[in-house]
Protein backbone atom coordinates (compact mmCIF):
# COMPACT_ATOMS: atom_id res chain seq x y z
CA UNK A 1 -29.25 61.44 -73.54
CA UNK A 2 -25.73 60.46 -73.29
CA UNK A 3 -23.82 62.18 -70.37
CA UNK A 4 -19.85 61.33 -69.87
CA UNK A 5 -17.80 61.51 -66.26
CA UNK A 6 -19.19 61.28 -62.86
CA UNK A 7 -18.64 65.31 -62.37
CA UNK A 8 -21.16 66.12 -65.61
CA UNK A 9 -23.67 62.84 -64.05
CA UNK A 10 -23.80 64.13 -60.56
CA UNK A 11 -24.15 67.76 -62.23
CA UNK A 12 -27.66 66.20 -64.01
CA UNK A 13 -28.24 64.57 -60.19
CA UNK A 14 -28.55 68.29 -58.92
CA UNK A 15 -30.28 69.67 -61.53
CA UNK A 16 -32.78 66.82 -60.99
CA UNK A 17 -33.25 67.78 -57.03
CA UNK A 18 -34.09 71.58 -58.22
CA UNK A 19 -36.52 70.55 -60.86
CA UNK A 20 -38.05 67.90 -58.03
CA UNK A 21 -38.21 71.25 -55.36
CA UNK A 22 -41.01 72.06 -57.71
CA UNK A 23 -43.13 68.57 -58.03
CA UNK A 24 -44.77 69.07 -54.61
CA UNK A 25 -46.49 72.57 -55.18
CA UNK A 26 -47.51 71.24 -58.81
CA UNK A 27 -49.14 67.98 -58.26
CA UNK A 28 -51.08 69.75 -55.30
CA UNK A 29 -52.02 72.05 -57.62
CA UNK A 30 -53.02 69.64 -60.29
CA UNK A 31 -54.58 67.12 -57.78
CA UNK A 32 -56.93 70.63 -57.18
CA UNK A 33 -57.82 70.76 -60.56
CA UNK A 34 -58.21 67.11 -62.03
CA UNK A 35 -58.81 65.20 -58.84
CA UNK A 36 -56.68 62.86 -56.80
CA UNK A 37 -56.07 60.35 -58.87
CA UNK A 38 -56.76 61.85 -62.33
CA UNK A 39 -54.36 64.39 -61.77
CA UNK A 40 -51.74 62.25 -61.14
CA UNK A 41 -52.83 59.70 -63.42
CA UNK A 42 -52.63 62.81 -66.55
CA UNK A 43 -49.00 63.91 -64.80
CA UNK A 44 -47.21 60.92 -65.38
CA UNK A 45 -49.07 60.17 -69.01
CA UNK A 46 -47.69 63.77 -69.90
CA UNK A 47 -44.29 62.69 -68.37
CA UNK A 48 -44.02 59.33 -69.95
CA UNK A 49 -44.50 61.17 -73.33
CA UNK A 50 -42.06 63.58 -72.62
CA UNK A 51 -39.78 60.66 -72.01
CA UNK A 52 -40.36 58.92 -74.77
CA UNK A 53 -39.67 61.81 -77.05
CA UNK A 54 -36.49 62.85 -75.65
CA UNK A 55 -34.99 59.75 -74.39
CA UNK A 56 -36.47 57.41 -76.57
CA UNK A 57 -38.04 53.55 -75.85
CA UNK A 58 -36.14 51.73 -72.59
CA UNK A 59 -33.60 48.71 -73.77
CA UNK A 60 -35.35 45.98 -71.54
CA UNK A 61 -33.82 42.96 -73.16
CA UNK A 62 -30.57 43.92 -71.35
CA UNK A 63 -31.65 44.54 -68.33
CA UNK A 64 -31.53 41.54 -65.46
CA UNK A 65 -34.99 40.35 -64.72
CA UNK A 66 -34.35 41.19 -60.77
CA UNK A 67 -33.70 44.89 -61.59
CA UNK A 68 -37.14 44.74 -63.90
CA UNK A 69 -38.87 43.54 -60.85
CA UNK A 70 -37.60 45.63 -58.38
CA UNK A 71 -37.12 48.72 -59.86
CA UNK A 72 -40.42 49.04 -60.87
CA UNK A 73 -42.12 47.97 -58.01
CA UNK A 74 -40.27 50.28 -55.88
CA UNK A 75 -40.42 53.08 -58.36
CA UNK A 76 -44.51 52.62 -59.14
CA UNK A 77 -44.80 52.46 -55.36
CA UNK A 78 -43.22 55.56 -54.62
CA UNK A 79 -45.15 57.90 -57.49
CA UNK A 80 -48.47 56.31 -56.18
CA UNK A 81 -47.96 56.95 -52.70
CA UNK A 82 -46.60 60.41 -53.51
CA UNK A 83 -49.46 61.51 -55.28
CA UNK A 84 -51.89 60.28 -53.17
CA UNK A 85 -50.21 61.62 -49.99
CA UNK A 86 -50.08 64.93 -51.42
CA UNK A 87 -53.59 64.67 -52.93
CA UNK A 88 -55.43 63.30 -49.90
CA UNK A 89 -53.98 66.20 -47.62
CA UNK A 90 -56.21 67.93 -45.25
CA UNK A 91 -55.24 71.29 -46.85
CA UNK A 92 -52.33 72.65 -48.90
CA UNK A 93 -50.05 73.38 -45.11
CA UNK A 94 -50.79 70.09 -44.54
CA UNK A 95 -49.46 68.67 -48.23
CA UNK A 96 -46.11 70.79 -47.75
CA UNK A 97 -45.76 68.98 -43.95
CA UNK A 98 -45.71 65.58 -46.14
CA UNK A 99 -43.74 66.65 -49.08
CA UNK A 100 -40.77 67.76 -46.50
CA UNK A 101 -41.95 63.89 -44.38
CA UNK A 102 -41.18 62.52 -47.96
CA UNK A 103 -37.69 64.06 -47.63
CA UNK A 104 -37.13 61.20 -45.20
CA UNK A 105 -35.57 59.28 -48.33
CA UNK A 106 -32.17 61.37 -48.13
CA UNK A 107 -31.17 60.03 -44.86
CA UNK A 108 -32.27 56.61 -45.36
CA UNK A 109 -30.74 56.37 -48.95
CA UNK A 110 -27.38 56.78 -47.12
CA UNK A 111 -28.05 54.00 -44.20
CA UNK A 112 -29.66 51.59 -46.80
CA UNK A 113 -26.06 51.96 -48.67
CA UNK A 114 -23.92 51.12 -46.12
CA UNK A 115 -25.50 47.55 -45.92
CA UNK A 116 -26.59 47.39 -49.14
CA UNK A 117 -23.93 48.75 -51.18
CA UNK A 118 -20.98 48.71 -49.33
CA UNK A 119 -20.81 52.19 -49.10
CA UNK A 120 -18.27 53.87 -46.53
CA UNK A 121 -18.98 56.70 -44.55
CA UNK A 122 -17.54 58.78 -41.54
CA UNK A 123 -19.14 58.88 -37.78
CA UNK A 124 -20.28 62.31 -38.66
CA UNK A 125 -22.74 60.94 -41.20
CA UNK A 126 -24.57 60.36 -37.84
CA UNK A 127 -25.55 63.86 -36.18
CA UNK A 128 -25.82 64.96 -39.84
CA UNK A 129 -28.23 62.32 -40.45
CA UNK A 130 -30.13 62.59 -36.46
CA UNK A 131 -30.26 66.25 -37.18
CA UNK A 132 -32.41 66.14 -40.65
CA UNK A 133 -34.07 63.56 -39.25
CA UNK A 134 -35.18 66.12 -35.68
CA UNK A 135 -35.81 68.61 -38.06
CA UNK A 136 -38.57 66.50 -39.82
CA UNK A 137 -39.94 66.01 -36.76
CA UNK A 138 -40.03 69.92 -35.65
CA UNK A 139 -42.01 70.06 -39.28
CA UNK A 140 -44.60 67.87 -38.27
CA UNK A 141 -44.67 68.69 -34.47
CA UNK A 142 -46.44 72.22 -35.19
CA UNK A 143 -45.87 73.81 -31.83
CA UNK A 144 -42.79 73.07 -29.50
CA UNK A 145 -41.48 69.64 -30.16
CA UNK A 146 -43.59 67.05 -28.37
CA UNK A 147 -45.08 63.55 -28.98
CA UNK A 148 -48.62 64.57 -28.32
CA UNK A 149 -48.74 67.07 -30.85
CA UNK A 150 -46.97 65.18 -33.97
CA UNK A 151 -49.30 62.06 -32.69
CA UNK A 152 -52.24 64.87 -33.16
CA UNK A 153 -51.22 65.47 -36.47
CA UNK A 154 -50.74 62.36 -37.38
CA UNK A 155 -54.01 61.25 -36.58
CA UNK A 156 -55.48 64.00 -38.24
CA UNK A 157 -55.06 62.28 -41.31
CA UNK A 158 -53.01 59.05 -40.36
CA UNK A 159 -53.58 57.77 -44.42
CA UNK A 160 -51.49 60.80 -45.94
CA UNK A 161 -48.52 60.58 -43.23
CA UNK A 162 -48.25 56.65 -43.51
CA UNK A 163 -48.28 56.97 -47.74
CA UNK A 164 -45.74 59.97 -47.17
CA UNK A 165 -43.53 57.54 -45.03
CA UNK A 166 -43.80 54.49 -47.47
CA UNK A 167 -42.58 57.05 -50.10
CA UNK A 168 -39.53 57.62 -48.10
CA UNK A 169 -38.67 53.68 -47.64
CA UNK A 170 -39.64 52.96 -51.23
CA UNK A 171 -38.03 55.68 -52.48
CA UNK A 172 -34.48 55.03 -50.72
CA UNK A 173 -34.75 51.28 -51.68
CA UNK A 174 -35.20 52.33 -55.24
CA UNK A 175 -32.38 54.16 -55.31
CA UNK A 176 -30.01 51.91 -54.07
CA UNK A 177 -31.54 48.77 -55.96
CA UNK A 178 -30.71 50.85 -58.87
CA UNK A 179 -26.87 51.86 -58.34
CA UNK A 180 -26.69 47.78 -57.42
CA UNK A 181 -28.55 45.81 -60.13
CA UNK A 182 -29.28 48.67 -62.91
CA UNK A 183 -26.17 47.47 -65.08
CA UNK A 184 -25.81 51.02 -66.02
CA UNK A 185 -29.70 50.59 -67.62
CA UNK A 186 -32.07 53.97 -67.37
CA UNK A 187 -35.62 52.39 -67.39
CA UNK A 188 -36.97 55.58 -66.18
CA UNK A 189 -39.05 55.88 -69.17
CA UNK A 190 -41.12 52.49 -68.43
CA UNK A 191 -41.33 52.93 -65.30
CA UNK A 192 -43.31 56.34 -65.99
CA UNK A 193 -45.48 54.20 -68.19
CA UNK A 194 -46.25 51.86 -65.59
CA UNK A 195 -46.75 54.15 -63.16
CA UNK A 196 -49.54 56.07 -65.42
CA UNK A 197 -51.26 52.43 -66.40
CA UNK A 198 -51.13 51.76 -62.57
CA UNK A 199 -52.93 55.14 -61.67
CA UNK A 200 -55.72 55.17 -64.65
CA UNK A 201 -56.50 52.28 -63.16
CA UNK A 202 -57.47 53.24 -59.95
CA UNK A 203 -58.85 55.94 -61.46
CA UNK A 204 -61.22 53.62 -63.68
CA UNK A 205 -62.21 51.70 -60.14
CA UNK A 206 -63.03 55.28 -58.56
CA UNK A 207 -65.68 58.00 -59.12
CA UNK A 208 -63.52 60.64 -60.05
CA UNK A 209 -64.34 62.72 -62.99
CA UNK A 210 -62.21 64.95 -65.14
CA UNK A 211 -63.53 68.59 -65.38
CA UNK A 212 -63.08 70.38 -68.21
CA UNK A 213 -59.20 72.20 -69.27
CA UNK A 214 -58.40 75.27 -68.71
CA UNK A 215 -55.55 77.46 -70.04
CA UNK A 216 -54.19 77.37 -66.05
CA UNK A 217 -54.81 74.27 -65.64
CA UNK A 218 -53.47 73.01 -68.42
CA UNK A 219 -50.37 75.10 -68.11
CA UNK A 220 -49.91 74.06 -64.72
CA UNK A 221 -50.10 70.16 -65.96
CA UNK A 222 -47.47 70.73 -68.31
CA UNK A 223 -45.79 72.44 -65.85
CA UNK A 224 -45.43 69.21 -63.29
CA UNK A 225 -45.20 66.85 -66.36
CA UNK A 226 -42.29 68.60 -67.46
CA UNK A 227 -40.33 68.77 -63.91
CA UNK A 228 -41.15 65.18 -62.84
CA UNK A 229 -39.85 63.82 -66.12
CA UNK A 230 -36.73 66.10 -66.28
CA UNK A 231 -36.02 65.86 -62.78
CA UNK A 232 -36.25 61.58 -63.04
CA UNK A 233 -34.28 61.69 -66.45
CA UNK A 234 -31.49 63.73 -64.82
CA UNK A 235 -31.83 61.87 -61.52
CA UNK A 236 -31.55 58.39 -62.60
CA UNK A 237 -28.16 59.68 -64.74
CA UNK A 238 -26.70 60.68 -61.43
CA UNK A 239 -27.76 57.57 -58.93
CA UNK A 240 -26.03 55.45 -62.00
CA UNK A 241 -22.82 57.25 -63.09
CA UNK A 242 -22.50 59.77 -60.57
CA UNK A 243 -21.76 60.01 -56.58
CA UNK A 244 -24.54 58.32 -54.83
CA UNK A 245 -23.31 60.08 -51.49
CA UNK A 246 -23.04 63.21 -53.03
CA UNK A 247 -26.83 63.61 -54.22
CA UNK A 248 -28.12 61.89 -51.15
CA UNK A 249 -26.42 64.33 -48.72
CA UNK A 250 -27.07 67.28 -51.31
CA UNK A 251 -30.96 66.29 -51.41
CA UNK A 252 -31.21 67.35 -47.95
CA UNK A 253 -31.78 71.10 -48.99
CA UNK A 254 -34.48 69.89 -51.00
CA UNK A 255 -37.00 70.33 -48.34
CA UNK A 256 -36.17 74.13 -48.26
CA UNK A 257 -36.38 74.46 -51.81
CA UNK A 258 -39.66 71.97 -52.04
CA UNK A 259 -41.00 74.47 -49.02
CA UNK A 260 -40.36 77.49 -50.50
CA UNK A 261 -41.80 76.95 -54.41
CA UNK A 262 -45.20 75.44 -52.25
CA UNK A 263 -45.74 78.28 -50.01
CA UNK A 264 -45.48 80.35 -53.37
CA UNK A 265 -47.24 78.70 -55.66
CA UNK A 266 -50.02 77.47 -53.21
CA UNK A 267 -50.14 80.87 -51.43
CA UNK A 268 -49.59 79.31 -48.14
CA UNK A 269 -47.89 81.01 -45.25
CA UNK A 270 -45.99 78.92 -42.97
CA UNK A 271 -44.78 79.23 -39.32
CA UNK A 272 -41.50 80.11 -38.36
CA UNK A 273 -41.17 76.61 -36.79
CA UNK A 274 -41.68 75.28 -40.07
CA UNK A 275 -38.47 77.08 -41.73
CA UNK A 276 -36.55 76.44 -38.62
CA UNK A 277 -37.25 72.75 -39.01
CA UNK A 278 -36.30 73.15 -42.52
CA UNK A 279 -33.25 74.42 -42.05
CA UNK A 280 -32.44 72.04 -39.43
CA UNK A 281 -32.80 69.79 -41.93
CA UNK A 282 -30.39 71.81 -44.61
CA UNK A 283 -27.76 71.76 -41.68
CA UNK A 284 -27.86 67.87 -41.57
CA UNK A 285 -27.13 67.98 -44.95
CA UNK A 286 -24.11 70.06 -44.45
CA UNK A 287 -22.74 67.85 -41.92
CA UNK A 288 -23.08 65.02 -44.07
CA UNK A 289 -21.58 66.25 -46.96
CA UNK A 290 -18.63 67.23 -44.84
CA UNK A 291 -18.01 63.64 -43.58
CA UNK A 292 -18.74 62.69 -46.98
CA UNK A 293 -16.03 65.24 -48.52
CA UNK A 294 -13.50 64.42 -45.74
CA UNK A 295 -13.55 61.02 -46.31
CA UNK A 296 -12.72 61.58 -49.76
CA UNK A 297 -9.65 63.87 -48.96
CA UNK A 298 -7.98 61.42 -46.31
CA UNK A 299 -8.07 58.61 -49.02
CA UNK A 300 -5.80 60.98 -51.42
């Protein structure tokens, strides 16, 4: 897939975050159907296929050893934690709480690359980034904004939240290890293989069984096979040609988006502290894309 100019990159980069607003609901849905790790394990088979077909087999030879290294690590890391986050929830409100956690990554993409890539930013990247980052914790509060009750539903299942966190380190590491030592190299499609060798693994090493397909479930795995691989073909075309800044401060309304296709498709209603959170966390984004956009016009 050959995509020229940072405009048509970042384009795919967007397209990506609407087709990732959709991974959440899915691999809930699929972790229903096939079990934990199964489900995930049959997602990311589906999507490395998908890969394959359409993108074609990954050029390793030119790609640095470090980046090899890294960039899978932090990329199997992520998917793993993500499904298993999302799989082990209590319930499905619970699973959209640490889908919109996992949203974490946004904000901490654009900290990582002032340090790590040299990236430069305005002062208001800092409310914009304090205010996603309150709105998180509004999310996972429940009732009113206090310590005791996030700590309560923390604890509640501490194993989900920590996984969802890790995503949103591993995830933000990823992508700036990427824009740094890629070389312009989209190794998205052995990274999916890894990922689903890592995760029949485990599966192997558990006592999972796969039940019999249905024609829902087996729509619904094609489904989340063909939005995670889209959405990480398009994405890794925008973190490597595109604006970096741009799709991390954009990502922010992902949580809405993520929120809304979950409460849909899982037939979940949520709280009105939840939205509000939510959008506390869309505003952030709009405060960061301003500083973002205004740094751009006083360099003209």
């Amino acid at each position: 897939m050959q995509v020229r100019g940072e405009r048509a990159a970042t384009v795919c980069g967007l397209v990506a975050i609407v087709l990732w607003s959709t991974a959440a609901g899915l691999i809930r849905g699929v972790s229903e159907q096939f079990g934990v790790l199964g489900g995930a394990a049959m997602i990311y088979s589906l999507g490395a296929i998908l890969l394959i077909v359409f993108l074609g087999r990954p050029r390793i030879r030119s790609t640095s050893r470090l980046y090899l290294v890294l960039g899978s690590g932090l990329f199997v890391a992520y998917e793993v934690c993500l499904s298993l986050a999302l799989g082990f929830a209590s319930d499905r409100q619970q699973a959209i709480e640490l889908g919109v956690v996992n949203y974490l990554w946004p904000c901490l993409t654009v900290v990582l690359a002032i340090f790590m890539n040299a990236q430069k930013t305005r002062w208001l990247i800092i409310p914009g980034s304090a205010l996603a980052l309150f709105g998180i914790l509004w999310v996972v509060s429940g009732d009113g904004l206090s310590l005791p009750g996030i700590v309560r539903n923390v604890q509640s299942n501490p194993l989900s939240y920590s996984l969802a966190l890790a995503c949103a380190v591993t995830f933000s590491l990823y992508c700036n290890v990427t824009r740094r030592y890629a070389g312009g190299q989209n190794l998205v499609v052995l990274f999916f293989v890894l990922t689903a060798a890592v995760l029949w693994v485990k599966w192997c090493l558990s006592s999972e069984q796969l039940p019999a397909f249905t024609w829902a479930s087996a729509l619904e795995l094609l489904a989340a096979g063909v939005a995670m691989a889209g959405g990480y073909a398009l994405w890794n075309i925008g973190i490597l040609r595109g604006s970096l800044t741009l799709l991390a401060t954009a990502s922010y309304s992902a949580p809405v988006l993520s929120s809304a296709f979950a409460a849909v498709w899982l037939g979940v209603s949520l709280q009105a502290q939840f939205w509000q959170g939510a959008v506390l966390v869309t505003v952030g984004s709009l405060l960061c894309w301003h500083a973002t956009r205004f740094k751009a016009e006083s360099t003209k």
